[in-house]
Every structure is written in structure tokens, then in C-alpha cells.
Protein backbone atom coordinates (compact mmCIF):
# COMPACT_ATOMS: atom_id res chain seq x y z
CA UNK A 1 20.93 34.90 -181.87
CA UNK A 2 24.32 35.32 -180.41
CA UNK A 3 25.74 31.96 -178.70
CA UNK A 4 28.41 31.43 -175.93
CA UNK A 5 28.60 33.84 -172.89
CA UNK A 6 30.07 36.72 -175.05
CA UNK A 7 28.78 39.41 -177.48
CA UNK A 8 30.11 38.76 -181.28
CA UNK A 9 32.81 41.87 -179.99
CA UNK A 10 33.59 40.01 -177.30
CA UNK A 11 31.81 41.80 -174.47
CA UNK A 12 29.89 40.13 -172.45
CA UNK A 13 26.38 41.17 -172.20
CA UNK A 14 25.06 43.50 -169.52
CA UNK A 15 21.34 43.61 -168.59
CA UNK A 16 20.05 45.86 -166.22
CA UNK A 17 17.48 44.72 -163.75
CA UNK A 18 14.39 47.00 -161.76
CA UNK A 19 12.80 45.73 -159.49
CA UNK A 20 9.78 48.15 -157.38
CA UNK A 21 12.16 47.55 -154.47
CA UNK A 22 14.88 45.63 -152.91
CA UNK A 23 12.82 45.02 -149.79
CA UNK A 24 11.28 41.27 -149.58
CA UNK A 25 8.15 42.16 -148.00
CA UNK A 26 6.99 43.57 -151.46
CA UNK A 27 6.97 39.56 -152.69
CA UNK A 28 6.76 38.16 -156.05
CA UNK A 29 8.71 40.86 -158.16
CA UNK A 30 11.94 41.04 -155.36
CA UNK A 31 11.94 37.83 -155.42
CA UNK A 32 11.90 36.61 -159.03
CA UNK A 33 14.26 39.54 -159.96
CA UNK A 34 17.19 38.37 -157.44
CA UNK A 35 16.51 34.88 -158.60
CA UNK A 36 16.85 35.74 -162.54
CA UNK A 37 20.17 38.20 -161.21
CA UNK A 38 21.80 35.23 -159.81
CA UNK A 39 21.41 33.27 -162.61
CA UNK A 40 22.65 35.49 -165.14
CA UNK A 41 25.42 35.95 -163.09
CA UNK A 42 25.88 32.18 -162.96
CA UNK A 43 26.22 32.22 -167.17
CA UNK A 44 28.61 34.89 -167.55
CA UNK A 45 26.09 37.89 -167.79
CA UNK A 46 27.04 41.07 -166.27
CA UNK A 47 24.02 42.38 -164.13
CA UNK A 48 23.02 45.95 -162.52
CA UNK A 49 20.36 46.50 -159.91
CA UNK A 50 18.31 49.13 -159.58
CA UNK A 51 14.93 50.39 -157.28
CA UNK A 52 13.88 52.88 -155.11
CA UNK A 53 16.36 52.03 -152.71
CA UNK A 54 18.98 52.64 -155.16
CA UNK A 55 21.72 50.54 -156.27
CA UNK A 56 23.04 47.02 -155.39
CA UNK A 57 25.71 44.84 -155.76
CA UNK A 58 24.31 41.99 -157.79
CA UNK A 59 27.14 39.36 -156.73
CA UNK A 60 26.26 39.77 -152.67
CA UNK A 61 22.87 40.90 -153.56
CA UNK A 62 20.05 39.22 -151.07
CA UNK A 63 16.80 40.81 -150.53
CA UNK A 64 16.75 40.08 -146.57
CA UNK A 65 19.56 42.74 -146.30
CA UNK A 66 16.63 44.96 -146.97
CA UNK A 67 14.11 44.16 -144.64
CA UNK A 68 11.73 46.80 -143.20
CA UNK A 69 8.86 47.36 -142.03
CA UNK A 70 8.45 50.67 -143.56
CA UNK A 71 6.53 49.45 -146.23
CA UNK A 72 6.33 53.26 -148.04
CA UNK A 73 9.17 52.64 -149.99
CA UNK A 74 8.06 51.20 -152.84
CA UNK A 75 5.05 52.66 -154.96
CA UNK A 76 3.98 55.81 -157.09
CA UNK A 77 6.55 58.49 -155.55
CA UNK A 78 8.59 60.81 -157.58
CA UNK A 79 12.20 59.97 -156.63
CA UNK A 80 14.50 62.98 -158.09
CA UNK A 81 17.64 60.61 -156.67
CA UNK A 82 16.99 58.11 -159.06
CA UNK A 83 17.78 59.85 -162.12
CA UNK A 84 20.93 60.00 -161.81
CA UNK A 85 21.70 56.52 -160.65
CA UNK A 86 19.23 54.75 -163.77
CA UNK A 87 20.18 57.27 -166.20
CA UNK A 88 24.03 55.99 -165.36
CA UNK A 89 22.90 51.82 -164.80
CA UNK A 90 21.28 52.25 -168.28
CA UNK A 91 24.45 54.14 -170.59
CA UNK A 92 26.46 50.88 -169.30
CA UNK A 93 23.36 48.28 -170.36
CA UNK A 94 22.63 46.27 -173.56
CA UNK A 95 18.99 45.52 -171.92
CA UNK A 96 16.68 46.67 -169.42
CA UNK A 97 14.53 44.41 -167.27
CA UNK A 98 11.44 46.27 -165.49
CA UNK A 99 9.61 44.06 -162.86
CA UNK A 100 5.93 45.36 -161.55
CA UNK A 101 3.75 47.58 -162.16
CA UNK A 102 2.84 50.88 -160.89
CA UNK A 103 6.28 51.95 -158.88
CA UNK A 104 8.62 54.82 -160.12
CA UNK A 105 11.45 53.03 -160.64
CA UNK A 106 10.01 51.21 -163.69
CA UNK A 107 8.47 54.12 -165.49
CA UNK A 108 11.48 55.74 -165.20
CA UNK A 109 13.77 53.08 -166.30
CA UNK A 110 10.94 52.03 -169.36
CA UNK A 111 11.36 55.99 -170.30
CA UNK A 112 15.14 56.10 -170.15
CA UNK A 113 15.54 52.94 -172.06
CA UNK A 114 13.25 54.48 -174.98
CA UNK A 115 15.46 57.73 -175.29
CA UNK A 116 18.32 55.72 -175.09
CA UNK A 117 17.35 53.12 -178.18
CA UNK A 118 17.90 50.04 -175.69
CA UNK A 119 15.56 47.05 -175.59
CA UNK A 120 13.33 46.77 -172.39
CA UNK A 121 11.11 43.91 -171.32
CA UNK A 122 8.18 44.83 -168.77
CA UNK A 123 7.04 41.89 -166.51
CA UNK A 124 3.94 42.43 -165.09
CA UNK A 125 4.03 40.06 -162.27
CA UNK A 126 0.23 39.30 -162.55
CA UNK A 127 -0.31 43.28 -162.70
CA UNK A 128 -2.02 43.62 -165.46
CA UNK A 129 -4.70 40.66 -165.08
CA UNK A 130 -8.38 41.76 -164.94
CA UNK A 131 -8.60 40.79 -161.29
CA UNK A 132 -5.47 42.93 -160.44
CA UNK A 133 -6.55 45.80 -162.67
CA UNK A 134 -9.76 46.29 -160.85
CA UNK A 135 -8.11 46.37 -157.21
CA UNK A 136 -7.46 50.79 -156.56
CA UNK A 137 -8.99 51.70 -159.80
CA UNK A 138 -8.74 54.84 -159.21
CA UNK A 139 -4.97 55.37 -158.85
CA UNK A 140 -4.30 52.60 -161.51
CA UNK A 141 -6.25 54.23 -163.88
CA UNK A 142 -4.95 58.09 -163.66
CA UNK A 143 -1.01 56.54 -163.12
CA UNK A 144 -1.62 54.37 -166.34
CA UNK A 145 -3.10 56.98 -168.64
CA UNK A 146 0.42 58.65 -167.25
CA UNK A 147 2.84 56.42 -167.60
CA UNK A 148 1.95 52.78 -168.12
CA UNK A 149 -0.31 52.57 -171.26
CA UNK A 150 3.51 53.84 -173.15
CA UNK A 151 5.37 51.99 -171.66
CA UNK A 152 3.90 48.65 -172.25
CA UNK A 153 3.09 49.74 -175.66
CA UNK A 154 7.07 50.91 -176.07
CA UNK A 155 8.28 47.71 -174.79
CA UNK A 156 10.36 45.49 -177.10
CA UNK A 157 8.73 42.33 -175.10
CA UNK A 158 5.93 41.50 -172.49
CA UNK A 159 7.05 38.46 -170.20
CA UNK A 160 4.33 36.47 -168.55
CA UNK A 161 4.82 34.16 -166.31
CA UNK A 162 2.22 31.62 -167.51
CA UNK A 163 -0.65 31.23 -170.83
CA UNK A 164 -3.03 31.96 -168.40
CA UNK A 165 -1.44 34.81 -167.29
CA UNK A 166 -1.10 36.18 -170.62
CA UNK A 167 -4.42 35.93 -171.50
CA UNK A 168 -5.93 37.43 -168.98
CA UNK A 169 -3.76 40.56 -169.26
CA UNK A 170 -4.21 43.94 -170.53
CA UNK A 171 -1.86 45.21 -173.09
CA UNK A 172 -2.98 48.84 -174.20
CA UNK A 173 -2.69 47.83 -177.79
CA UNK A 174 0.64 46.51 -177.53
CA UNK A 175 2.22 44.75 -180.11
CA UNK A 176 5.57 43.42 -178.34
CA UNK A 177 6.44 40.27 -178.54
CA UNK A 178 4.73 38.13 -175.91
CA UNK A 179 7.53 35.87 -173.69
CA UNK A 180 6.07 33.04 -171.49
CA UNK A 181 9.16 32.25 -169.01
CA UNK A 182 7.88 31.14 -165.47
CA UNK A 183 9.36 31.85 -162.31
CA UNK A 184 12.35 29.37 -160.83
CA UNK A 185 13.71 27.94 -157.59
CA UNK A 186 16.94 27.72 -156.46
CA UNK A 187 17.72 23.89 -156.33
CA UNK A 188 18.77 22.82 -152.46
CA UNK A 189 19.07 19.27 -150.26
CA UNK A 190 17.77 19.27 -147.14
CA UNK A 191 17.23 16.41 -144.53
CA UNK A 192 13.09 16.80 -143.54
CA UNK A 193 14.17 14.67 -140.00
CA UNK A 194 16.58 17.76 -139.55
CA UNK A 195 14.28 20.38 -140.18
CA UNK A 196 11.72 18.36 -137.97
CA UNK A 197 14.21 19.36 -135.45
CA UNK A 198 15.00 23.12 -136.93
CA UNK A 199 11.45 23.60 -136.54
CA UNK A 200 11.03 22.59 -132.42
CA UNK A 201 13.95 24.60 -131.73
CA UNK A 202 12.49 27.61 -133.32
CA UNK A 203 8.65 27.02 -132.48
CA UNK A 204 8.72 24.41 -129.37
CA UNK A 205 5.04 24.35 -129.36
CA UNK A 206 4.65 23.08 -133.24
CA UNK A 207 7.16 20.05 -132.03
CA UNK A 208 5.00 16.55 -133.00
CA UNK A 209 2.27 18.29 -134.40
CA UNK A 210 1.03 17.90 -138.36
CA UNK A 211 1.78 21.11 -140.26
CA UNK A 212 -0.23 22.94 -142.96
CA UNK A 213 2.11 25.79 -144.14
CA UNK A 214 0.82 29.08 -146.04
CA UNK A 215 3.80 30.90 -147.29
CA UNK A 216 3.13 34.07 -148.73
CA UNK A 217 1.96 37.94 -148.21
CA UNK A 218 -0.95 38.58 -146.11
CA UNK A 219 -3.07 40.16 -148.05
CA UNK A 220 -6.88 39.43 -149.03
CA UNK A 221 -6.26 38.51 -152.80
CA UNK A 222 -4.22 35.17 -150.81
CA UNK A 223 -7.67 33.79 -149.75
CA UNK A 224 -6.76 33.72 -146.18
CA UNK A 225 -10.52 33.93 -145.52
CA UNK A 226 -10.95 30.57 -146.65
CA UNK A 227 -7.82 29.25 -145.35
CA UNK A 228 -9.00 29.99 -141.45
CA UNK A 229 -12.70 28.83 -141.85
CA UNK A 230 -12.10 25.73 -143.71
CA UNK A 231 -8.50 24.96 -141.01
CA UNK A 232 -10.71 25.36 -137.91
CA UNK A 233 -13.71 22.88 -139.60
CA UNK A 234 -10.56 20.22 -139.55
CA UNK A 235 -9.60 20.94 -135.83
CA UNK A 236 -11.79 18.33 -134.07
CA UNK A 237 -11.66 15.86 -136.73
CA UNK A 238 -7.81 15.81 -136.86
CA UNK A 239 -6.88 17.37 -133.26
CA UNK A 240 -3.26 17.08 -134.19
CA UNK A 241 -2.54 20.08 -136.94
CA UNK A 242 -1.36 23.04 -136.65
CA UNK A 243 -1.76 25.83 -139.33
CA UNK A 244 1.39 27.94 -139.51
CA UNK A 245 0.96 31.47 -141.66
CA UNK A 246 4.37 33.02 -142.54
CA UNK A 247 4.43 36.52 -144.39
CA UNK A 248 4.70 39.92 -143.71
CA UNK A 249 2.10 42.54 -144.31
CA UNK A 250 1.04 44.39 -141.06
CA UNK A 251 -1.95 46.14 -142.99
CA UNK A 252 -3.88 43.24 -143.01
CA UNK A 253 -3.15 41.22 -140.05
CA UNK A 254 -5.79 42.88 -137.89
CA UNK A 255 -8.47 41.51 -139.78
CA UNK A 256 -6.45 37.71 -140.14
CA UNK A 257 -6.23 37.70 -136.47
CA UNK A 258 -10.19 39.11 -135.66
CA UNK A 259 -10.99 36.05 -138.45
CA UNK A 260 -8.73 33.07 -136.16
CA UNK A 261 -11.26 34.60 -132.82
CA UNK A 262 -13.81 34.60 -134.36
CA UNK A 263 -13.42 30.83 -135.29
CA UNK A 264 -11.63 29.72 -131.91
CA UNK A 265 -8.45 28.49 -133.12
CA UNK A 266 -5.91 30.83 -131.53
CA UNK A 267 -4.34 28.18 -129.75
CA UNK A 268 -4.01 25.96 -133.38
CA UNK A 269 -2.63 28.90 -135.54
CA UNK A 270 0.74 30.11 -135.49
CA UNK A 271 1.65 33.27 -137.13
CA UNK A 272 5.07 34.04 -137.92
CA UNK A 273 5.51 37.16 -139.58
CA UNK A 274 8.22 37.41 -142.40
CA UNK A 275 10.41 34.19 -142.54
CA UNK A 276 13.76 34.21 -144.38
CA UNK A 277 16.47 32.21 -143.75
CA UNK A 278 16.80 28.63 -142.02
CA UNK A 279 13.48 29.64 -140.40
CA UNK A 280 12.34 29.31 -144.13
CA UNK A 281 13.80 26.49 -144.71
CA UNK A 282 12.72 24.21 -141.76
CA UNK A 283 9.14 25.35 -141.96
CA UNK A 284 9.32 24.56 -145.82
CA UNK A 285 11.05 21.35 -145.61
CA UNK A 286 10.00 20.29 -142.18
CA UNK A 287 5.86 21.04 -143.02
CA UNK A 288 3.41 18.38 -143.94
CA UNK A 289 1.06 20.14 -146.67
CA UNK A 290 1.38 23.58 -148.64
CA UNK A 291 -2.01 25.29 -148.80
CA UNK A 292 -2.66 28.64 -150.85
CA UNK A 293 -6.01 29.16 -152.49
CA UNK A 294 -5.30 32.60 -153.93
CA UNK A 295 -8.05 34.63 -155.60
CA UNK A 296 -4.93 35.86 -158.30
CA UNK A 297 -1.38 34.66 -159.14
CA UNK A 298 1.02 35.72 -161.45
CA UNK A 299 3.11 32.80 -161.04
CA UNK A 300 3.70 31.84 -157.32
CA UNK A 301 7.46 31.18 -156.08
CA UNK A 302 6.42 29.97 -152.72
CA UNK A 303 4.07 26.97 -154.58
CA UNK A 304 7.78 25.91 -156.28
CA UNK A 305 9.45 26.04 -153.30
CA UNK A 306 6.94 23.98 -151.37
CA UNK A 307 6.71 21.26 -153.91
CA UNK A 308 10.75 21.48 -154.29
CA UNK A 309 10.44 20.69 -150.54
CA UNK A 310 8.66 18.27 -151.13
CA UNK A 311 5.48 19.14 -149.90
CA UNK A 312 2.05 18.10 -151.37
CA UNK A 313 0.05 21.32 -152.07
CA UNK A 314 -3.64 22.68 -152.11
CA UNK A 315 -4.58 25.18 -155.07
CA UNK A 316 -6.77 27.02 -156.46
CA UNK A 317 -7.34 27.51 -160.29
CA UNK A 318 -6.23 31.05 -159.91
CA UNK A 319 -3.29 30.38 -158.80
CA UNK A 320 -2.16 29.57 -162.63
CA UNK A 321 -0.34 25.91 -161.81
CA UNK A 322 -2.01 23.71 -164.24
CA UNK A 323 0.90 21.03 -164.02
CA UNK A 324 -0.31 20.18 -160.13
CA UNK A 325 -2.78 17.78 -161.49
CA UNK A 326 -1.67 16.76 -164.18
CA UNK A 327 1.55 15.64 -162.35
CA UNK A 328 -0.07 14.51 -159.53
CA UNK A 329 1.77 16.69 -157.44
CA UNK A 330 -1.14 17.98 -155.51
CA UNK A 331 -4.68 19.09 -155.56
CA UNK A 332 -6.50 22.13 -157.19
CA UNK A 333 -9.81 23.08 -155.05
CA UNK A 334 -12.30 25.09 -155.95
CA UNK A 335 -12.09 29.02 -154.56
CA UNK A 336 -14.93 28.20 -151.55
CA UNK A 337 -14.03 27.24 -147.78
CA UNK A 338 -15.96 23.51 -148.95
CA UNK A 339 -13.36 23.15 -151.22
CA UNK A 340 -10.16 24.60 -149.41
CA UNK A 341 -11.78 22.26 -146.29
CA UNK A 342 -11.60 19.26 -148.91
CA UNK A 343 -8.81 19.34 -150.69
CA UNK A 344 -6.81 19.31 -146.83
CA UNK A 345 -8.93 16.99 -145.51
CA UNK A 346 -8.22 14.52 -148.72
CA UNK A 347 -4.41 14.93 -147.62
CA UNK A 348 -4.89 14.58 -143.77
CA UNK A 349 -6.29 10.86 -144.23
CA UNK A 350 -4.16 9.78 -147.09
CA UNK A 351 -0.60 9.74 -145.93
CA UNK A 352 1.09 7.82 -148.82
CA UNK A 353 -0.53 9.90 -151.16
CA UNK A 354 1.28 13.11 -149.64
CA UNK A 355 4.71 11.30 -149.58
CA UNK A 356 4.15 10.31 -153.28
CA UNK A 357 2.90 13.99 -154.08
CA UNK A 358 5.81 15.60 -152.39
CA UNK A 359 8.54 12.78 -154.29
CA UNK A 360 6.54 13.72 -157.52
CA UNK A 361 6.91 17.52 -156.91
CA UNK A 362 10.53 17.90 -155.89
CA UNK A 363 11.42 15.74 -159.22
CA UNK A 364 9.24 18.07 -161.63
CA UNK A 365 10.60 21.05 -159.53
CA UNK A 366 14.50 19.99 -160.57
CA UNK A 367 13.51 19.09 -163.45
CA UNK A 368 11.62 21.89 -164.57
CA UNK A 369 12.02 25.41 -162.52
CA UNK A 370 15.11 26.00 -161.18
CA UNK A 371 17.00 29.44 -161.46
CA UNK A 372 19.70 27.79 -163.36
CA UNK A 373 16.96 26.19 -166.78
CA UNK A 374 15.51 30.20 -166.15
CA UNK A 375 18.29 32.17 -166.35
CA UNK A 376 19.67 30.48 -170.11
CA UNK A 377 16.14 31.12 -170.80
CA UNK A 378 16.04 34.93 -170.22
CA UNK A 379 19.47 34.78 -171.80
CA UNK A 380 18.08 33.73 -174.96
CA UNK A 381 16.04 36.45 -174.73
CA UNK A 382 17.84 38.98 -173.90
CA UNK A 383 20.09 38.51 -177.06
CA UNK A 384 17.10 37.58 -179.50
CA UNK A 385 15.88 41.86 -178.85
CA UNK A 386 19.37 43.00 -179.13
CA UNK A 387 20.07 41.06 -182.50
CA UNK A 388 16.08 42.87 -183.63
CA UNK A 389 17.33 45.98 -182.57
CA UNK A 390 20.86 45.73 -184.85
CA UNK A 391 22.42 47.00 -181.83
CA UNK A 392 26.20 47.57 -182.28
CA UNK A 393 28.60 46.72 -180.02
CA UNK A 394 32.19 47.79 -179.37
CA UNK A 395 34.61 45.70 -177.57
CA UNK A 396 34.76 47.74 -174.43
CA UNK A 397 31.91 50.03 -173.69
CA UNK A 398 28.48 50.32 -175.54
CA UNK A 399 29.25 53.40 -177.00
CA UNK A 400 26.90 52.73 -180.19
CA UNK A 401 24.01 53.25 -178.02
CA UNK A 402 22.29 56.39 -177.57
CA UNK A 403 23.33 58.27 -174.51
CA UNK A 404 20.99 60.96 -172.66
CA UNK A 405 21.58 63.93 -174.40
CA UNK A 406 21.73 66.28 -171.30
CA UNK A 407 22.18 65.69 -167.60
CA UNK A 408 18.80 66.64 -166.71
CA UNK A 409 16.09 64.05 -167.67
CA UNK A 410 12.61 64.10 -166.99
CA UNK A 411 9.49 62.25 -167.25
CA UNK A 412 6.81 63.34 -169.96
């Protein structure tokens, strides 16, 4: 393995990075694959960005410069643009990065990188699980036997986010080597008095009121089902909290909202939308509990940055966080509205116990998952495949590597 920032020529190394899109309402993969872009940066890597948006400019990259609504951007659809712009990103790259599953940009980029005799690692993001796999079986199916199955078999490494995670995943008689890096946090200070006061200014009506935070997509596999049910059974024991639901996803709100009627708890549930920003940040820092009993996880950012935050949390097995217990840093409930209902109530009467959780938390947080531990990590990586591959390196452009051998490329 190659040490220092440089290449034994003295380049540095370049990895490119795909991500589905650079739009934050897709979640998980956006997210991890600005964090991991930063960090590179931070230890000297060079970094290119590609999706179906295009290209970006890692060093001001942020995925909030991105958000829409339009939420057909991202997906199975042919680009023809993109060829160009990947073919290009990839003749300047040592490595290639995918992130998600079925989208266009990472076929493409998995293809390229095989024609081209470059290393690529494919992170699934939790796509490949059993639970994911049988969520549109159809479409998964046909765009797998078309594209995935190779890739994943082509790759020179599969990066999971978690054991778990890796165990539970289809591989299509893949014999890459298996990397188990999990996601990171960028480490911050903030004063929870001031974002007490962040908060009222943004939502007046949450001001003095005890705050159970979800932070995530709305979408069914988030248990949201059992979030509202087992909430409302808590409203006239504990009159004072407030459930706050931040995330986009306008597919499934309809049914969220019909669920908080049905239950009568309009007037206790506040539903943000997307939140990015200092809106983020006081409802993260200035929140009492972090709840998410997801039916699947690849490796949840929003549980790091809740405990970073220094916020007890409620679980659920599936949401692939072992260390909660065994750090004390919260509670894992079972995937039932009795045990979503428990595991808050168990925080509600036990004050101490949340401000020792949340202490706990934002120590093993630092300690543990921050962008800056992840990003050497990946680096290691990164260098191990290229040293595998006896890639050669000149000192000013990685002319060893095979280029495209014609303008035109194609998928087959």
C-alpha cells in the first residue's frame, strides 16, 4: 500500500465519485458520497463528481444547491449526455466510486471503468439486502439481469456499511473483496440552549415543548406507521411532546398525514418537509429524543448525527446499530407500535438517563464516525485496489491506463 498523500510518481491520487444524484431528497447515497468527497479532499485526494445531473465541483460541492422537488431525476433513464462527461471524469481517475443501486449513472460508470482497466468499488447503500431486493421486483429483476448482476460481479470491491449489512446482501456470485467502512459525521459544537432558541424562532409553536425528532425520508420502509400510533398512545400521558417529522418525499405524505387524522394528533405533530441548514441543526441539537424504527437500513447518517447531537435514540434491530446498546447510547425496540410506544415512553420518565445517553453518544460519535477517521479509511482502500491492479502511474497524467478506444461508447 502506498503511504503519504502522493502516488510513488508523485501524483496525487484521483478517485472519481457517482452518486444516483446530486439532489438530497434521494438520502443516504447523496449524502454519504459528499461526506466521503470532503474528506478525501481534506487528505490531499483529488476528487470528481459525477450523476445524472452532471458534473460538480467537489471543493464547493453541497447537496442543498440541488434541491428539487422533481424527484424524476434520478433512476433507470438512459442519459446519452452522460457519456461524454463519465467517459472524460474516468480517463483522468485512478478509481471509481459507484454509490446505489439501480440509477444510470452507476451502470454506466461500473461499465466504463471495466473497459478502461480501472478499479471500481460498488456501494450498495442497503440495496442489495433481501428486504430491499423484494421492494419493485419486477423492475429490479429485468434492470439487474441487464446491468447489475456484471457489475457487482466486475467490481474490484463491495463496500458495506455494516456485518449485518453484508450478510444480508446479494452478490450474484461475486467474488470481490468485501469492505466494511460505515458511514461518518461531520464533527460540529453547538450550544443546545441556543438551538432551544433557533428552534422557537423557526417553529414558535414547538417553543417549551419536549421534542421527539424523526429525521429521515418519508417513505414506508422508515416505519412511520409505528412512529404515529405508538406517539399519539403517549399524548395524554405526557401532554407536553411534540413529534416533529423532517424529510422530504411528497409520494408518501398523503398516507402519513391520513395516519396523524386518523389518530387525532394534528395539533401534536409537526411536519417539516426537507430540513437542511441551521433548520437542521437546531431541530437536531435543540430535540429531546431521536426516534427511527426502520423496517431496513443500510447504515443510517441521521442516527449519527442525532447521537453526535447528543440526543438519546429509539431503534429498531433493522436499523443495523448494534453499538446503541452496547454503549448505552440508546434503546433498540422491537419493530411493533408496543415497542416503538416503550422504548419513548422509557425516555419520557427518565430524564438523567437521556442526558447520560446523549453525553455517551456524542463521545462514541467523535470518537468513532466522523468524516475525517472515514475518509483515511476509504483512502486505504482506494490505494490497496490500485497496488492489486499493478496500475502504473506517470508523474502527470494517468496515461498507463486504458483509454476508450472510440468516442462513441455504449452500454452492452
Amino acid at each position: 500500500m502506498t503511504s503519504g498523500n502522493s502516488l510513488d510518481s508523485g501524483r496525487r491520487l484521483c478517485v472519481l465519485q457517482v452518486l444516483p444524484t446530486f439532489n438530497p431528497r434521494y438520502g443516504g447515497p447523496v449524502a454519504a458520497g459528499a461526506g466521503i468527497s470532503r474528506s478525501l479532499n481534506a487528505h490531499g485526494i483529488d476528487v470528481r463528481l459525477a450523476s445524472a445531473d452532471g458534473e460538480a465541483d467537489p471543493a464547493s460541492f453541497s447537496p442543498e444547491q440541488f434541491d428539487s422537488d422533481n424527484s424524476g431525476r434520478w433512476g433507470y433513464c438512459f442519459r446519452s449526455r452522460l457519456f461524454p462527461i463519465i467517459r472524460r471524469l474516468i480517463n483522468e481517475s485512478d478509481v471509481v466510486h459507484v454509490h446505489g443501486m439501480w440509477n444510470f449513472p452507476a451502470s454506466l460508470a461500473a461499465k466504463m471503468a471495466v473497459y478502461s482497466g480501472i478499479p471500481y468499488v460498488v456501494s450498495p447503500h442497503g440495496m442489495l439486502t433481501r428486504w430491499s431486493l423484494g421492494q419493485s421486483v419486477l423492475k429490479k429483476r429485468v434492470y439487474s439481469f441487464l446491468a447489475e448482476q456484471k457489475n457487482v460481479r466486475r467490481a474490484s470491491a463491495l463496500h458495506f456499511f455494516s456485518e449485518e449489512e453484508a450478510s444480508t446482501s446479494e452478490r450474484w456470485g461475486s467474488h470481490a473483496r468485501t469492505v466494511i467502512i460505515p458511514n461518518g459525521v461531520d464533527a460540529q459544537e453547538y450550544d443546545r440552549r441556543t438551538a432551544r432558541e433557533e428552534i422557537g424562532k423557526f417553529y414558535p409553536e414547538l417553543i417549551g415543548k419536549t421534542l421527539i425528532l424523526f429525521l429521515g425520508r418519508l417513505h414506508p420502509g422508515k416505519g412511520i406507521d409505528l412512529l404515529v400510533p405508538a406517539f399519539g398512545s403517549l399524548c395524554s400521558e405526557f401532554p407536553a411532546i411534540r413529534l416533529v417529522i423532517a424529510g422530504p418525499n411528497a409520494e408518501y405524505s398523503g398516507q402519513m398525514f391520513e395516519l396523524i387524522r386518523r389518530f387525532g394528533i394534528a395539533d401534536r405533530v409537526m411536519v417539516t418537509g426537507l430540513v437542511t441548514g441551521e433548520r437542521k441543526r437546531a431541530l437536531l441539537w435543540g430535540s429531546d429524543i431521536f426516534v427511527l424504527p426502520s423496517r431496513h437500513e443500510g447504515d443510517s447518517i441521521s442516527i449519527k448525527e442525532a447521537l453526535l447531537a447528543g440526543l438519546p435514540i429509539v431503534i429498531t434491530p433493522q436499523c443495523n446499530f448494534a453499538l446503541v446498546e452496547d454503549a448505552n447510547v440508546g434503546t433498540v425496540v422491537e419493530l411493533t407500535i408496543e415497542g416503538v410506544t416503550n422504548g419513548i415512553r422509557m425516555l419520557l420518565v427518565n430524564p438523567g438517563m437521556r442526558t447520560a445517553m446523549g453525553f455517551q453518544g456524542s463521545q462514541l460519535i467523535r470518537d468513532r464516525f466522523t468524516w475525517d477517521c472515514i475518509g483515511r479509511k476509504f483512502s486505504e482502500v482506494y490505494r490497496e485496489l490500485i497496488d492489486q491492479r499493478g496500475a502504473r502511474f506517470t508523474s502527470q497524467s494517468p496515461k498507463g491506463k486504458n483509454k476508450w478506444p472510440r468516442e462513441e461508447g455504449c452500454l452492452t
